[in-house]
N, C-alpha and C. Protein backbone atom coordinates (compact mmCIF):
# COMPACT_ATOMS: atom_id res chain seq x y z
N UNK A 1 28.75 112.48 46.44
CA UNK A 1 30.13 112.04 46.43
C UNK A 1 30.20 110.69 47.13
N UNK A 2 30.89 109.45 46.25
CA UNK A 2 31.12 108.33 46.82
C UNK A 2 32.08 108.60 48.13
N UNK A 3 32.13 108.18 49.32
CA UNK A 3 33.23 107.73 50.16
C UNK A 3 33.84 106.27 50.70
N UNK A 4 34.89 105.80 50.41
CA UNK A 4 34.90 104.67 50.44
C UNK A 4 35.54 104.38 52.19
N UNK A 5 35.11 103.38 52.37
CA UNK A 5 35.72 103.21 53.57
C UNK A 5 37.36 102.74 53.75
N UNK A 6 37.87 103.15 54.86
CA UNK A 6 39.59 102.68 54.78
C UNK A 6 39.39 101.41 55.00
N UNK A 7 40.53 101.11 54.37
CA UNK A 7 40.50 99.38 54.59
C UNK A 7 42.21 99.11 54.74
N UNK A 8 42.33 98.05 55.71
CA UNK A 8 43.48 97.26 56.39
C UNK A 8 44.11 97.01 55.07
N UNK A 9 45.57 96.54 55.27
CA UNK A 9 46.97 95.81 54.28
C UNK A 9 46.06 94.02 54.05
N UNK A 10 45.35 93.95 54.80
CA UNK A 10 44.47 92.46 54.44
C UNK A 10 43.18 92.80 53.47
N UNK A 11 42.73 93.87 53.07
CA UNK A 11 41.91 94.40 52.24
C UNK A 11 40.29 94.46 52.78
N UNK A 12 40.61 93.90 54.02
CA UNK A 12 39.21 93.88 55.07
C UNK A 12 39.10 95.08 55.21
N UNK A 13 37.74 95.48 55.37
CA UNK A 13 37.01 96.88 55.75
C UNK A 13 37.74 97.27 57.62
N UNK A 14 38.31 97.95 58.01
CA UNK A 14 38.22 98.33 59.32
C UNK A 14 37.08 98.71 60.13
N UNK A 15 36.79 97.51 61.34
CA UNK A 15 35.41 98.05 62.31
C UNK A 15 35.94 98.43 63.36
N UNK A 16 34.78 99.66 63.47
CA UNK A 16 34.47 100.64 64.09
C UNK A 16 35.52 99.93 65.94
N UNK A 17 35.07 100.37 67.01
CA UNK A 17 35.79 99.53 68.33
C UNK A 17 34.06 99.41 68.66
N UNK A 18 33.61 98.81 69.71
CA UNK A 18 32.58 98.40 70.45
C UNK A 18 32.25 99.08 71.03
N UNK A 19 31.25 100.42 71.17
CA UNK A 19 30.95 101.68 72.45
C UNK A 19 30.80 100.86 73.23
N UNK A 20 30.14 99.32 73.60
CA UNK A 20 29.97 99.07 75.07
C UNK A 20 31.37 98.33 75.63
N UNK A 21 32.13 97.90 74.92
CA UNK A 21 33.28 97.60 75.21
C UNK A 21 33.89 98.45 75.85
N UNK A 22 34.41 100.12 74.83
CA UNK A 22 35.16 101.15 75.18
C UNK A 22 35.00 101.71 76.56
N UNK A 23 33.40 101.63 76.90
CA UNK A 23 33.04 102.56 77.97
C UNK A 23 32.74 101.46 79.30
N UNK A 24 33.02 100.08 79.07
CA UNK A 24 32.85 99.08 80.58
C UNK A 24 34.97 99.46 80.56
N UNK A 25 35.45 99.22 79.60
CA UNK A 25 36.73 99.13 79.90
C UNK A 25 37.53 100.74 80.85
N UNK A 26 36.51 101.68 80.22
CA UNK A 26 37.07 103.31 80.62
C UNK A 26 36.18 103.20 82.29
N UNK A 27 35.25 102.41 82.68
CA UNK A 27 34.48 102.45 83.55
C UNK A 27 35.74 101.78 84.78
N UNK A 28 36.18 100.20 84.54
CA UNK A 28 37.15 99.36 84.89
C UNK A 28 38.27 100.26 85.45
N UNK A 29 38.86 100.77 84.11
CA UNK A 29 40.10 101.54 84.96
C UNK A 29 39.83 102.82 85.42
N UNK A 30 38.64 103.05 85.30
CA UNK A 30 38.44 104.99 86.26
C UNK A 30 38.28 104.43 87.98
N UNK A 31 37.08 103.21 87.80
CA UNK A 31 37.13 103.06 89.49
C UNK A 31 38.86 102.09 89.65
N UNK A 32 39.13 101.65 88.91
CA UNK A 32 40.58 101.43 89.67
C UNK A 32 41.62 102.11 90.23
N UNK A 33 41.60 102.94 89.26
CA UNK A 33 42.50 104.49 89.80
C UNK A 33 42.01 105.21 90.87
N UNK A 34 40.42 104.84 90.64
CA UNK A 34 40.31 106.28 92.05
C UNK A 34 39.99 105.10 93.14
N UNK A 35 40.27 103.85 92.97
CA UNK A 35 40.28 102.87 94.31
C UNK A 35 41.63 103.05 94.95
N UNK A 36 42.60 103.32 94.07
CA UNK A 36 43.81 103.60 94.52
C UNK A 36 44.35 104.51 95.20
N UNK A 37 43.53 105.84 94.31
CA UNK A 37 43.96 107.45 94.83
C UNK A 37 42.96 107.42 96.25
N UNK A 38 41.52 107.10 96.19
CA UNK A 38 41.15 107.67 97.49
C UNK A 38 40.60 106.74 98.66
N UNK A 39 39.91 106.74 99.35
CA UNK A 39 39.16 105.92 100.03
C UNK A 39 37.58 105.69 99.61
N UNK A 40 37.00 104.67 99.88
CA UNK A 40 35.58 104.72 99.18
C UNK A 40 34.51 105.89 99.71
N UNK A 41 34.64 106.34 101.28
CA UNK A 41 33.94 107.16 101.96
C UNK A 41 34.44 108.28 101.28
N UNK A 42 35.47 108.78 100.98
CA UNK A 42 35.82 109.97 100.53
C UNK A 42 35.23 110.12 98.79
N UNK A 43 33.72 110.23 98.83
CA UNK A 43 32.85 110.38 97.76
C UNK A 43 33.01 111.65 96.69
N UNK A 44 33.07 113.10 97.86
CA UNK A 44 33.45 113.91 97.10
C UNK A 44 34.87 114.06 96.06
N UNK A 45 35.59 113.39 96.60
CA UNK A 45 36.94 113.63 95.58
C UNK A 45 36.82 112.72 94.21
N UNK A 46 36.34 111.10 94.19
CA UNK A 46 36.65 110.28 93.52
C UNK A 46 35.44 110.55 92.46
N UNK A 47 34.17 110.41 92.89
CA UNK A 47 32.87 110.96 91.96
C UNK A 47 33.13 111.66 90.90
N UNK A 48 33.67 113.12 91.17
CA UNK A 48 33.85 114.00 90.39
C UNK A 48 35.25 113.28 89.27
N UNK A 49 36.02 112.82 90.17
CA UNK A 49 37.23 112.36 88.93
C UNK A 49 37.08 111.56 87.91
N UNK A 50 36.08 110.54 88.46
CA UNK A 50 35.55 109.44 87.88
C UNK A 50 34.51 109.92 86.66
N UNK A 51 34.13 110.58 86.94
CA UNK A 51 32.51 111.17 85.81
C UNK A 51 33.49 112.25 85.12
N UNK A 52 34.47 113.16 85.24
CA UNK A 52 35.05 113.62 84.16
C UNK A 52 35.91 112.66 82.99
N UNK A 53 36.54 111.54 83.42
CA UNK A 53 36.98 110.25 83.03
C UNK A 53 36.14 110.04 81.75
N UNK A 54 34.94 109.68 82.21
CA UNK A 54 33.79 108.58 81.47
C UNK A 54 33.67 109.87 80.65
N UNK A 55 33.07 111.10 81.19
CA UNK A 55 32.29 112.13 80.11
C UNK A 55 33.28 112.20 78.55
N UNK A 56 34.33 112.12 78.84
CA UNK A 56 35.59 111.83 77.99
C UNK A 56 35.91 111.14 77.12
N UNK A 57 35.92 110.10 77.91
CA UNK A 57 35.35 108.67 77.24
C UNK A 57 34.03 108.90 75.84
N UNK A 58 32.90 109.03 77.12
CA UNK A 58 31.75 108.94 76.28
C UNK A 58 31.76 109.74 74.83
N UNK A 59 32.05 111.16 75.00
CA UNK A 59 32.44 112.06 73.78
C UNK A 59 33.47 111.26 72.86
N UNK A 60 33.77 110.77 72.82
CA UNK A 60 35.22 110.33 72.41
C UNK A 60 34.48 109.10 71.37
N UNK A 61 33.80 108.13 71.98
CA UNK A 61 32.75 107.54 71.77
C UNK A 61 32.00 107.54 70.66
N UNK A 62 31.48 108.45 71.25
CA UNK A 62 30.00 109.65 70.12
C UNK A 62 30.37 109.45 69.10
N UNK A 63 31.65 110.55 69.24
CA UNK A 63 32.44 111.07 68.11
C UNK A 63 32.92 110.43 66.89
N UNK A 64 33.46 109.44 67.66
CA UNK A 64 33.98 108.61 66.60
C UNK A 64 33.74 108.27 65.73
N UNK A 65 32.17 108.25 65.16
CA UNK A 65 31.43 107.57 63.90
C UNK A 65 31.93 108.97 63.01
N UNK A 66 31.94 110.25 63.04
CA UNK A 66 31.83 111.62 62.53
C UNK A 66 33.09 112.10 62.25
N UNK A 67 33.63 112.32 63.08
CA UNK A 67 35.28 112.26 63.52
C UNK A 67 36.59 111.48 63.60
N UNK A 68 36.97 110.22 62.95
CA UNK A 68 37.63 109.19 64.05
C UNK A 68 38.95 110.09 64.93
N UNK A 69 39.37 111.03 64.08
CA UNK A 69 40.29 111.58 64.91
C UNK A 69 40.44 112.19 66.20
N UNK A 70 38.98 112.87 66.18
CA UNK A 70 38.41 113.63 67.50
C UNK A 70 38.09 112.71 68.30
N UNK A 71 37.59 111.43 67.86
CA UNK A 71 37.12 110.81 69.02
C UNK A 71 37.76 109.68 69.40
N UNK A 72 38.85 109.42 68.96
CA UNK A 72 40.22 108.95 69.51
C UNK A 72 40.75 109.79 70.44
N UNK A 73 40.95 110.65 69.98
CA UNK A 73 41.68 112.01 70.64
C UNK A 73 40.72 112.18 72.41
N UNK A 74 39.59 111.91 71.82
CA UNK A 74 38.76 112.24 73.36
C UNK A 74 38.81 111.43 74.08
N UNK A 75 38.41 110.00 73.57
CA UNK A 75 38.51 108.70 74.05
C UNK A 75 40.30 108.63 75.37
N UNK A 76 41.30 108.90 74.17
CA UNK A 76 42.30 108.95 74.92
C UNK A 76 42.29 109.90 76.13
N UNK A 77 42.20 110.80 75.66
CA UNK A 77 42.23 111.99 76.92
C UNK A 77 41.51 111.24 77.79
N UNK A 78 40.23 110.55 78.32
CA UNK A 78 39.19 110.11 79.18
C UNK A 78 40.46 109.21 79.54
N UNK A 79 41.00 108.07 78.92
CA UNK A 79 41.86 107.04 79.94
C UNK A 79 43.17 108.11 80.58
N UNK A 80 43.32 108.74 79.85
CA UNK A 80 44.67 109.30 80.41
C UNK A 80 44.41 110.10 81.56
N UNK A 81 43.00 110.47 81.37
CA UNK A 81 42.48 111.81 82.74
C UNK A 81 42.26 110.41 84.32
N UNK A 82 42.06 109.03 83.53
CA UNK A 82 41.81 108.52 84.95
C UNK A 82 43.70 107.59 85.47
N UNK A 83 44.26 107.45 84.10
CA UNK A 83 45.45 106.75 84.53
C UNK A 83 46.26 107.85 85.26
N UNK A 84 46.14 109.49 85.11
CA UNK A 84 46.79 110.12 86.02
C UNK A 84 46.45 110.44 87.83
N UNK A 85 45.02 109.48 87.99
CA UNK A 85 45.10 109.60 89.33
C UNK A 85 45.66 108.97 89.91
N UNK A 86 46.60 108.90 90.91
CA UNK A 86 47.22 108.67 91.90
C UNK A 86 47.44 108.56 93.17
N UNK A 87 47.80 107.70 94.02
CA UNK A 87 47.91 107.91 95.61
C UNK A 87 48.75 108.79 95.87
N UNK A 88 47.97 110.11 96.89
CA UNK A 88 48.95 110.81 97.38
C UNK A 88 50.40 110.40 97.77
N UNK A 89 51.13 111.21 98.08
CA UNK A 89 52.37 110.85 98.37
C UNK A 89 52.22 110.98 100.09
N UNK A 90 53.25 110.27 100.33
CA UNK A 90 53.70 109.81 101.80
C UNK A 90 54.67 111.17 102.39
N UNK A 91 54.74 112.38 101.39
CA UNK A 91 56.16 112.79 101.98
C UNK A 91 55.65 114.37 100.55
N UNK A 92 55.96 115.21 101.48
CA UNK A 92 56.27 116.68 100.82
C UNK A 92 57.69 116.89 99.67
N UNK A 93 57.44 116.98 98.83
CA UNK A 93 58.94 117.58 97.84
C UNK A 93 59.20 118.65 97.85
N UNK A 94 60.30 118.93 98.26
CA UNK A 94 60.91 120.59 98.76
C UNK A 94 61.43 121.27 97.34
N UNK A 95 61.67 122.36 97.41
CA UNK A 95 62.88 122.39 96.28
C UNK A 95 63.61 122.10 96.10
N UNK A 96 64.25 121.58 97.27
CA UNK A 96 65.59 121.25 97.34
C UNK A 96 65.63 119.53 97.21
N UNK A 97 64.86 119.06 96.45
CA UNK A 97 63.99 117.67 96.25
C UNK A 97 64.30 116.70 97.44
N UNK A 98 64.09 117.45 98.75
CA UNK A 98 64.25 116.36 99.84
C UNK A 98 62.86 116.40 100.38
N UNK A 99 62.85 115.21 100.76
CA UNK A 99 61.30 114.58 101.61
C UNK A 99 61.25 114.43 102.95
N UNK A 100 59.93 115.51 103.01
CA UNK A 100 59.71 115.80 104.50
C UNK A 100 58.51 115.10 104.78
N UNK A 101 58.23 113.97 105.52
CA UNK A 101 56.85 113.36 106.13
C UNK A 101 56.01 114.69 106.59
N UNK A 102 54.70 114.15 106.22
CA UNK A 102 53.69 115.07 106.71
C UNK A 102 53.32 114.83 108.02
């Protein structure tokens, strides 16, 4: 069975994204986020956040030649797993949504 490749409203073939591009850029913003969320000595917390990030990434990656959907889909999940780290908060949220300093 022929498969043709999708092609753009300009009638150009669509290429693939750059794996070394995707994965310096998913690399960029994982240590940015966890430069933010933790301290550099505090190894155990950021390591682990950081390498679930990339593994994400990387699958996402892989995938993509086989899949494009899956490995969009993974790719995203990997930035979104590092754009949700965050600096703790300064202050406890009650139920009663008032802020109590720790």
């Amino acid at each position: 069975m022929l498969r043709l490749r999708p092609s753009s409203a300009s009638g150009h073939a669509r290429s693939a994204p750059q794996p070394g591009v995707v994965l310096a850029a998913a690399f960029v913003v994982g240590v940015a986020a966890e430069a933010a969320a933790y301290e550099w000595s505090d190894v155990g917390h950021w390591v682990p956040d950081l390498v679930v990030g990339l593994v994400l990434v990387t699958s996402g990656v892989s995938a993509f030649g086989r899949r494009r959907g899956t490995g969009l889909l993974l790719a995203a999940a990997g930035f979104a797993w590092s754009s949700g780290t965050s600096p703790p908060s300064p202050c406890t949220v009650t139920v009663d949504r008032s802020c109590t300093s720790s």
